[in-house]
C-alpha atoms as a PDB file:
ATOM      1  CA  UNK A   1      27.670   1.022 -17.728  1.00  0.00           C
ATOM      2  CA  UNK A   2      31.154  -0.242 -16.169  1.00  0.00           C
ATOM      3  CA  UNK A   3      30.982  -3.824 -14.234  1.00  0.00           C
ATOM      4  CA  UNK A   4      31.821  -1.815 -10.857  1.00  0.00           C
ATOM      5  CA  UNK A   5      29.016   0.464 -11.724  1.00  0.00           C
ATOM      6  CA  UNK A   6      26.527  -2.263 -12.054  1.00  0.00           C
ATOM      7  CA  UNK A   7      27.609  -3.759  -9.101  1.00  0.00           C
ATOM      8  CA  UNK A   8      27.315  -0.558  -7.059  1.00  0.00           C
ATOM      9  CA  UNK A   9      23.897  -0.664  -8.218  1.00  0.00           C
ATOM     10  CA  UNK A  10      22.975  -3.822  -7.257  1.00  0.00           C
ATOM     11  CA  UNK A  11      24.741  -3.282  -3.722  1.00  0.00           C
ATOM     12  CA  UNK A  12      22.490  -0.195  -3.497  1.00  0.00           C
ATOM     13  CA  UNK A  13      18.951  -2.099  -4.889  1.00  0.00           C
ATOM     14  CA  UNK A  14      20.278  -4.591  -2.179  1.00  0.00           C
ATOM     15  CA  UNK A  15      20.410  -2.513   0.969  1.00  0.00           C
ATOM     16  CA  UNK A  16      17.400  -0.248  -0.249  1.00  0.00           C
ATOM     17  CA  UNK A  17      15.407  -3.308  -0.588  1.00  0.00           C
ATOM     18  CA  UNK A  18      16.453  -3.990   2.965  1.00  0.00           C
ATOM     19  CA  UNK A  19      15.108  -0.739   4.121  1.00  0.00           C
ATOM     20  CA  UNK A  20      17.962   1.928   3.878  1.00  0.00           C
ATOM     21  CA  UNK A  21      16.565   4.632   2.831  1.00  0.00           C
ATOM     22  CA  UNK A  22      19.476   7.278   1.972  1.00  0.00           C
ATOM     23  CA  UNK A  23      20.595   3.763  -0.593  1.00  0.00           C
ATOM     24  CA  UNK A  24      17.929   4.856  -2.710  1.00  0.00           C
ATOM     25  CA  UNK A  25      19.712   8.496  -2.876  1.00  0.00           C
ATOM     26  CA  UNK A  26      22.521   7.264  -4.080  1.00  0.00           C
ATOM     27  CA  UNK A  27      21.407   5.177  -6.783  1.00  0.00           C
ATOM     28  CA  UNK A  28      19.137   7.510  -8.688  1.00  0.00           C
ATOM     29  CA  UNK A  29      22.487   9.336  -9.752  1.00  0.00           C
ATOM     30  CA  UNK A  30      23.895   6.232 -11.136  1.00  0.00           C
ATOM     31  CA  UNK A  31      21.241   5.315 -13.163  1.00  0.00           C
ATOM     32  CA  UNK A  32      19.746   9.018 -14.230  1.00  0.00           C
ATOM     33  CA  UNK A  33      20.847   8.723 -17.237  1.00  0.00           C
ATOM     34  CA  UNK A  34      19.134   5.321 -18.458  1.00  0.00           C
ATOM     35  CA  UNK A  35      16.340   6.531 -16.560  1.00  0.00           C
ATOM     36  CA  UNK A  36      16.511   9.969 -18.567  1.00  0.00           C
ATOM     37  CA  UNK A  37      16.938   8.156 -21.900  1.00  0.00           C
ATOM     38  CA  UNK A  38      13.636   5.621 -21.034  1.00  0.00           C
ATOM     39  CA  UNK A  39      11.784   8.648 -20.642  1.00  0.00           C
ATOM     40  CA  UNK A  40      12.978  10.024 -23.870  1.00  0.00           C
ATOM     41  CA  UNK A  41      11.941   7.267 -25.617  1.00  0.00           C
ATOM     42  CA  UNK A  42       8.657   7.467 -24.029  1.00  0.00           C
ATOM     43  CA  UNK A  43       8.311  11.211 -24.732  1.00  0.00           C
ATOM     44  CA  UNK A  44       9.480  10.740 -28.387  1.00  0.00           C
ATOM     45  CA  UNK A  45       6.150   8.252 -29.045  1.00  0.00           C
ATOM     46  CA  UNK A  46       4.061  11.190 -27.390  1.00  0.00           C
ATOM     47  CA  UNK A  47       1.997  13.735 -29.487  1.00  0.00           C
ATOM     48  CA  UNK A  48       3.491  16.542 -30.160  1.00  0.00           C
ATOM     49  CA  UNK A  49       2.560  19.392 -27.610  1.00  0.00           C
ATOM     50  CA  UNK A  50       2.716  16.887 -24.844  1.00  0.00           C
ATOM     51  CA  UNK A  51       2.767  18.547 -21.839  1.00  0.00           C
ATOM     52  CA  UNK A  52       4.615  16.411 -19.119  1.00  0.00           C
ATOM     53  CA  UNK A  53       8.317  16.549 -19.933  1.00  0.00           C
ATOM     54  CA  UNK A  54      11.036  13.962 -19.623  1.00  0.00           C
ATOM     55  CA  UNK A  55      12.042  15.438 -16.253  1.00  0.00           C
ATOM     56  CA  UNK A  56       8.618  15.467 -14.432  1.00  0.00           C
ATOM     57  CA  UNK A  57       8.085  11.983 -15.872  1.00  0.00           C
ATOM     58  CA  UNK A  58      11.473  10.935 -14.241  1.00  0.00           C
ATOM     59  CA  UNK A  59      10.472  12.912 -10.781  1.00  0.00           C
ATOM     60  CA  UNK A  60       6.949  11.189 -10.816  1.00  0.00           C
ATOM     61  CA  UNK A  61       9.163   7.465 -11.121  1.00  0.00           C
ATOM     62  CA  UNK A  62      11.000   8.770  -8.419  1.00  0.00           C
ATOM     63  CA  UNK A  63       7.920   9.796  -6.409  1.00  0.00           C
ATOM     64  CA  UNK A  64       6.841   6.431  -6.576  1.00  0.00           C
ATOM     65  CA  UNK A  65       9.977   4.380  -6.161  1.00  0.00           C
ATOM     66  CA  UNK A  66      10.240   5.926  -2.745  1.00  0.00           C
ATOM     67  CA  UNK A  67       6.746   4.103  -1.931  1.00  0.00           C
ATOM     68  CA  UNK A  68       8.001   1.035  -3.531  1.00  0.00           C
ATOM     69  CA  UNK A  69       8.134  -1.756  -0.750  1.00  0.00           C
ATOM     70  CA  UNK A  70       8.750  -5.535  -0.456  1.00  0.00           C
ATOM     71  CA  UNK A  71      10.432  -6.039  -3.909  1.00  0.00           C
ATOM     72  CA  UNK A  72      13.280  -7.657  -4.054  1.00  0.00           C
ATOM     73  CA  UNK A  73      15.518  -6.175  -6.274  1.00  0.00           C
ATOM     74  CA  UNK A  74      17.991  -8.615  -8.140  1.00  0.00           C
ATOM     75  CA  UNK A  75      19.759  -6.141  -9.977  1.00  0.00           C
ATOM     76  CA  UNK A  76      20.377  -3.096 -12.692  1.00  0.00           C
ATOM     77  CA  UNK A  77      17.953  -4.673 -15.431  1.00  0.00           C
ATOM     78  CA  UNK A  78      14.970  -5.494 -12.902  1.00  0.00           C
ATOM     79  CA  UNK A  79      15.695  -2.410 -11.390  1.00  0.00           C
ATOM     80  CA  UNK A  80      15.397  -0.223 -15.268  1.00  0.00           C
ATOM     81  CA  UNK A  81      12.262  -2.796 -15.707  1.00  0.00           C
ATOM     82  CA  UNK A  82      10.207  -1.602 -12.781  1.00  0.00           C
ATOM     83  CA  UNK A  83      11.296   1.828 -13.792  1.00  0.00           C
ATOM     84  CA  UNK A  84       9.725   1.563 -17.321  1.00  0.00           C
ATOM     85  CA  UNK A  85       6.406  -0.038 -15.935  1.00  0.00           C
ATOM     86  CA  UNK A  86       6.096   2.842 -13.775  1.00  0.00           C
ATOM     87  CA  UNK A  87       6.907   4.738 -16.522  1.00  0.00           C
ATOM     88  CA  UNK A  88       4.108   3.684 -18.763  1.00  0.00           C
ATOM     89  CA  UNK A  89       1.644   3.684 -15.757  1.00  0.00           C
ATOM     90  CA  UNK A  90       2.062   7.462 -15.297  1.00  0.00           C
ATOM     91  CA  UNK A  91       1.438   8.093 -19.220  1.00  0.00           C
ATOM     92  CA  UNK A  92      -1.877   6.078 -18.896  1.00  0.00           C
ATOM     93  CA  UNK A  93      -2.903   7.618 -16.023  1.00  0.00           C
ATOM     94  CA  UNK A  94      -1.751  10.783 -17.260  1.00  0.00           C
ATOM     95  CA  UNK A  95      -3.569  10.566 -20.714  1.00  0.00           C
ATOM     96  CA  UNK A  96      -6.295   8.449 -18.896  1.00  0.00           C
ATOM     97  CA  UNK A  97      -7.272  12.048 -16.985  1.00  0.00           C
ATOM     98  CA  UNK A  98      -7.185  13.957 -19.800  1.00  0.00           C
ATOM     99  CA  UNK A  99     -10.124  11.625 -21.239  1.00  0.00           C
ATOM    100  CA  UNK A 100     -11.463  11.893 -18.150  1.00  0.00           C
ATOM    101  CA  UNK A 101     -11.392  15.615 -17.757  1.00  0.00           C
ATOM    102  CA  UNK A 102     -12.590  15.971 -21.397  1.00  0.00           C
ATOM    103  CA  UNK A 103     -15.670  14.155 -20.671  1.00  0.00           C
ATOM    104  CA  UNK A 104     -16.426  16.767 -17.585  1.00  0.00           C
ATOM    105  CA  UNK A 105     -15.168  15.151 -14.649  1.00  0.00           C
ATOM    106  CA  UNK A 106     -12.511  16.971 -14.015  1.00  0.00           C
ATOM    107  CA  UNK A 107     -12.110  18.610 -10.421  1.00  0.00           C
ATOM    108  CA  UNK A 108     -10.153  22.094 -10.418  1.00  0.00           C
ATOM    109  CA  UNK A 109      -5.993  21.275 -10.877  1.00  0.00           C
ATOM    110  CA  UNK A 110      -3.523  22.263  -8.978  1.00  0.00           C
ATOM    111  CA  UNK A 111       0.192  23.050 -10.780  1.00  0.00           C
ATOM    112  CA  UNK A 112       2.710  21.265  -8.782  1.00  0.00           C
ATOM    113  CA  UNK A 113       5.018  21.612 -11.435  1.00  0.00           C
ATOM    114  CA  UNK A 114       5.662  24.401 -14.516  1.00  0.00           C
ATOM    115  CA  UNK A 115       5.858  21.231 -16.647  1.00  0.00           C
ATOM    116  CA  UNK A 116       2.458  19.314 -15.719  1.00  0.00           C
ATOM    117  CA  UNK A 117      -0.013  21.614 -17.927  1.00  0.00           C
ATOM    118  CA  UNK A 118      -3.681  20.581 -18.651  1.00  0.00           C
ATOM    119  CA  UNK A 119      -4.047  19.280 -22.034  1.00  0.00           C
ATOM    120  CA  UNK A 120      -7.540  18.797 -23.217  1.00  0.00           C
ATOM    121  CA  UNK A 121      -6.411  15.958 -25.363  1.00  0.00           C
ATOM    122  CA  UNK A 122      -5.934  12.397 -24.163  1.00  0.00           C
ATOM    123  CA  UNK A 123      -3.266  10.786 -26.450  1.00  0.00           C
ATOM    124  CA  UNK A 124      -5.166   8.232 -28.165  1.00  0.00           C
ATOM    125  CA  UNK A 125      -2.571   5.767 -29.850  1.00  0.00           C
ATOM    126  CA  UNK A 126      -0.925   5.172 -26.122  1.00  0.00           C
ATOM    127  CA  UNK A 127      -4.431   4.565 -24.610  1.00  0.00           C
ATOM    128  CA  UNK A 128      -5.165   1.851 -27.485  1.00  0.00           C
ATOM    129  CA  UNK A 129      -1.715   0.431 -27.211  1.00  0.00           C
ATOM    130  CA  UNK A 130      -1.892   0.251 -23.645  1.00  0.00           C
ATOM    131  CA  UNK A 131      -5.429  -1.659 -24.382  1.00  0.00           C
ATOM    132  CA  UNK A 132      -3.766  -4.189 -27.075  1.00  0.00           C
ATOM    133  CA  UNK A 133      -0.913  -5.137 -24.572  1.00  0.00           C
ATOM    134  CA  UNK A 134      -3.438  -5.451 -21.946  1.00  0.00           C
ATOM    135  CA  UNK A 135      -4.969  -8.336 -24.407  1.00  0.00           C
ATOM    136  CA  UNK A 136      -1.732  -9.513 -25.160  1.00  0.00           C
ATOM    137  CA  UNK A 137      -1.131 -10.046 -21.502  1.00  0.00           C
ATOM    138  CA  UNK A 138      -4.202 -12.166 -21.393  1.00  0.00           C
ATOM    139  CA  UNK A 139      -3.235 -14.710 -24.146  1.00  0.00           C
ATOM    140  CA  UNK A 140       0.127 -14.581 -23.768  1.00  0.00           C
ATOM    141  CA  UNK A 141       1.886 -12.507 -20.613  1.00  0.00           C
ATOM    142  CA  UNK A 142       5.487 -13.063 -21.117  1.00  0.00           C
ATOM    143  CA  UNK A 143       5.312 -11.386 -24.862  1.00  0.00           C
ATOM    144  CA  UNK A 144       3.486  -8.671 -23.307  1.00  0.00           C
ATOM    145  CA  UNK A 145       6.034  -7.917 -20.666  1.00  0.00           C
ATOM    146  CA  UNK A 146       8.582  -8.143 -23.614  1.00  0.00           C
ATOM    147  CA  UNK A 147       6.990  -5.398 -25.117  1.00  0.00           C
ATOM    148  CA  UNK A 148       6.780  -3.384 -21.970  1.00  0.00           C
ATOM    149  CA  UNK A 149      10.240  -4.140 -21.249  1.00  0.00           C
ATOM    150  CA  UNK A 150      11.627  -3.264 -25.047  1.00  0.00           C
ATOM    151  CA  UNK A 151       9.742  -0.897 -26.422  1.00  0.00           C
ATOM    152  CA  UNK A 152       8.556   1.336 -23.196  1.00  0.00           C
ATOM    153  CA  UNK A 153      11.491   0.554 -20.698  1.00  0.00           C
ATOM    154  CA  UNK A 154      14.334   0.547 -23.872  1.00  0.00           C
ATOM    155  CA  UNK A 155      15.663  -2.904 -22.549  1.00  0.00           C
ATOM    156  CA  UNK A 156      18.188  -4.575 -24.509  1.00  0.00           C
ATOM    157  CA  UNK A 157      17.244  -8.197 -25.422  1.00  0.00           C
ATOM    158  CA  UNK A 158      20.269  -9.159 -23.256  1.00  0.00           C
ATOM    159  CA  UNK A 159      18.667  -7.278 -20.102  1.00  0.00           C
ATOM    160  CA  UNK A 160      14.716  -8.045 -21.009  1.00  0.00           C
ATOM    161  CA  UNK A 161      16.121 -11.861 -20.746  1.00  0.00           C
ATOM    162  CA  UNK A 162      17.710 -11.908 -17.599  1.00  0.00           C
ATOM    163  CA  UNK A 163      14.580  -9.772 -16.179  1.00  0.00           C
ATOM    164  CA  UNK A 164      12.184 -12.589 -17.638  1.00  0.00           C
ATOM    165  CA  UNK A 165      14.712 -15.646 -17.248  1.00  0.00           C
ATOM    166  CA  UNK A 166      15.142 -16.557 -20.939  1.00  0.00           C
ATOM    167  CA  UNK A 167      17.467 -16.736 -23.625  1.00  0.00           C
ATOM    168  CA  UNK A 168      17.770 -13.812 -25.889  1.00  0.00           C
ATOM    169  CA  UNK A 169      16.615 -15.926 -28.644  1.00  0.00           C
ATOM    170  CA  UNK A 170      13.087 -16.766 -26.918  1.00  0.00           C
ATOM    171  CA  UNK A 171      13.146 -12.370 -26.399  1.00  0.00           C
ATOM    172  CA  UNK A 172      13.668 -11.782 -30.102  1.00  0.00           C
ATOM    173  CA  UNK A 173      10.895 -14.428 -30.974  1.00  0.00           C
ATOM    174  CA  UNK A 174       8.212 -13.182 -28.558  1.00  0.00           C
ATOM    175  CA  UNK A 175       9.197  -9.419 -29.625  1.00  0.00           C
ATOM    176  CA  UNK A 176       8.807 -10.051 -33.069  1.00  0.00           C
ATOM    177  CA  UNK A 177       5.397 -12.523 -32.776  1.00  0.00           C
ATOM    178  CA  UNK A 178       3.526  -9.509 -30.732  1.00  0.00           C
ATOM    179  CA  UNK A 179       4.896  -6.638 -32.816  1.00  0.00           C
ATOM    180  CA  UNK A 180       2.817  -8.374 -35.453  1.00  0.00           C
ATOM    181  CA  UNK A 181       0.357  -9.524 -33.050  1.00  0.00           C
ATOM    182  CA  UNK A 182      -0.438  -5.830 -32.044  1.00  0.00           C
ATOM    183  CA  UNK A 183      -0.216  -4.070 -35.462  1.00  0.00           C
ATOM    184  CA  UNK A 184      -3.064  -6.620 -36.139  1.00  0.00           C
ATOM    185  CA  UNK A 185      -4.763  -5.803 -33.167  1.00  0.00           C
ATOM    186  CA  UNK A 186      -4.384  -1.950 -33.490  1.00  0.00           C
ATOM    187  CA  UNK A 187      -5.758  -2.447 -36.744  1.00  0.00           C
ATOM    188  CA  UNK A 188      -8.619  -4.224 -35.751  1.00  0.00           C
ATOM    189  CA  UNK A 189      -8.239  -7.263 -37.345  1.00  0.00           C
ATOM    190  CA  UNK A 190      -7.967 -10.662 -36.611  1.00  0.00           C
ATOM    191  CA  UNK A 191      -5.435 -11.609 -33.819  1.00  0.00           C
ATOM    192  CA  UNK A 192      -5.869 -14.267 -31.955  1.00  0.00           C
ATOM    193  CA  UNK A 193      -2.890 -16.241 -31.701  1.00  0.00           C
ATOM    194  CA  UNK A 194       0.173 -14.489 -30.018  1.00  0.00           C
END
């Protein structure tokens, strides 16, 4: 992204934070394409026959953004961070429903969109992830919000430490003690130090 880019988007995080609306219009176009590419990434880890597609997942951020209130946005990389939470929320809940409907308690759905199709499998590897960063976040929240930053949002180490307010180094270090730390985890062994 150019420097006057990223400081159009900061103006615009700026003024939408302050309540203009039509601000948030103007930014989703400037950032679509990071925003596209996060959702890639996320799509890419999903089983194959997934049934929400990059674009609904980027219309359901959007959907939510616009209920987003009293943040204060500091700029492009917070903005791409609260993205890729929201991001990884909607897979949970999405594969969290599919569990749920599997076991029966499913009401009757209604299609908003050609893309969101019922799936009668949840997708088990996010659900445990989401579970080992969840236990991360317990013993050790800043590596977890590494992860969520790197590996679900895309972050570069550059933006993930001016979102958290460290050096790159301390980024590399956490992301590389709870990779291990979760393989372990996932595998069910012994991981209690992150």
């Amino acid at each position: 992204m150019e420097p006057h880019s990223s400081h159009d988007v900061t103006g615009l995080l700026q003024a939408w934070g302050h309540g203009d609306q039509e601000a948030l219009q103007k930014l989703v176009p400037l950032v679509y394409e990071q925003l596209r590419a996060a959702a890639r990434r996320y799509m890419v880890r999903e089983r194959q026959g997934h049934t929400l597609q990059t674009t609904a997942l980027i219309h359901e951020t959007y959907l939510r953004l616009v209920d987003v209130r009293r943040i204060k946005w500091q700029n492009r990389a917070h903005f791409l961070a609260i993205c890729a939470q929201l991001m990884r929320r909607i897979l949970i809940d999405f594969a969290r429903s599919r569990r749920y409907q599997k076991r029966g308690g499913a009401a009757p759905h209604v299609e908003l969109n050609e893309a969101l199709v019922l799936t009668s499998r949840p997708d088990p590897n996010l659900l445990a992830l989401d579970d080992a960063l969840k236990r991360l976040a317990v013993m050790d929240p800043r590596k977890s919000r590494v992860v969520e930053l790197r590996f679900f949002g895309g972050l570069s180490v550059k933006d993930t430490a001016e979102v958290l307010k460290i050096s790159s180094d301390t980024v590399i270090r956490d992301w590389n003690l709870a990779k291990v730390w979760l393989l372990r985890d996932l595998r069910g062994g012994t991981s209690d130090e992150a």
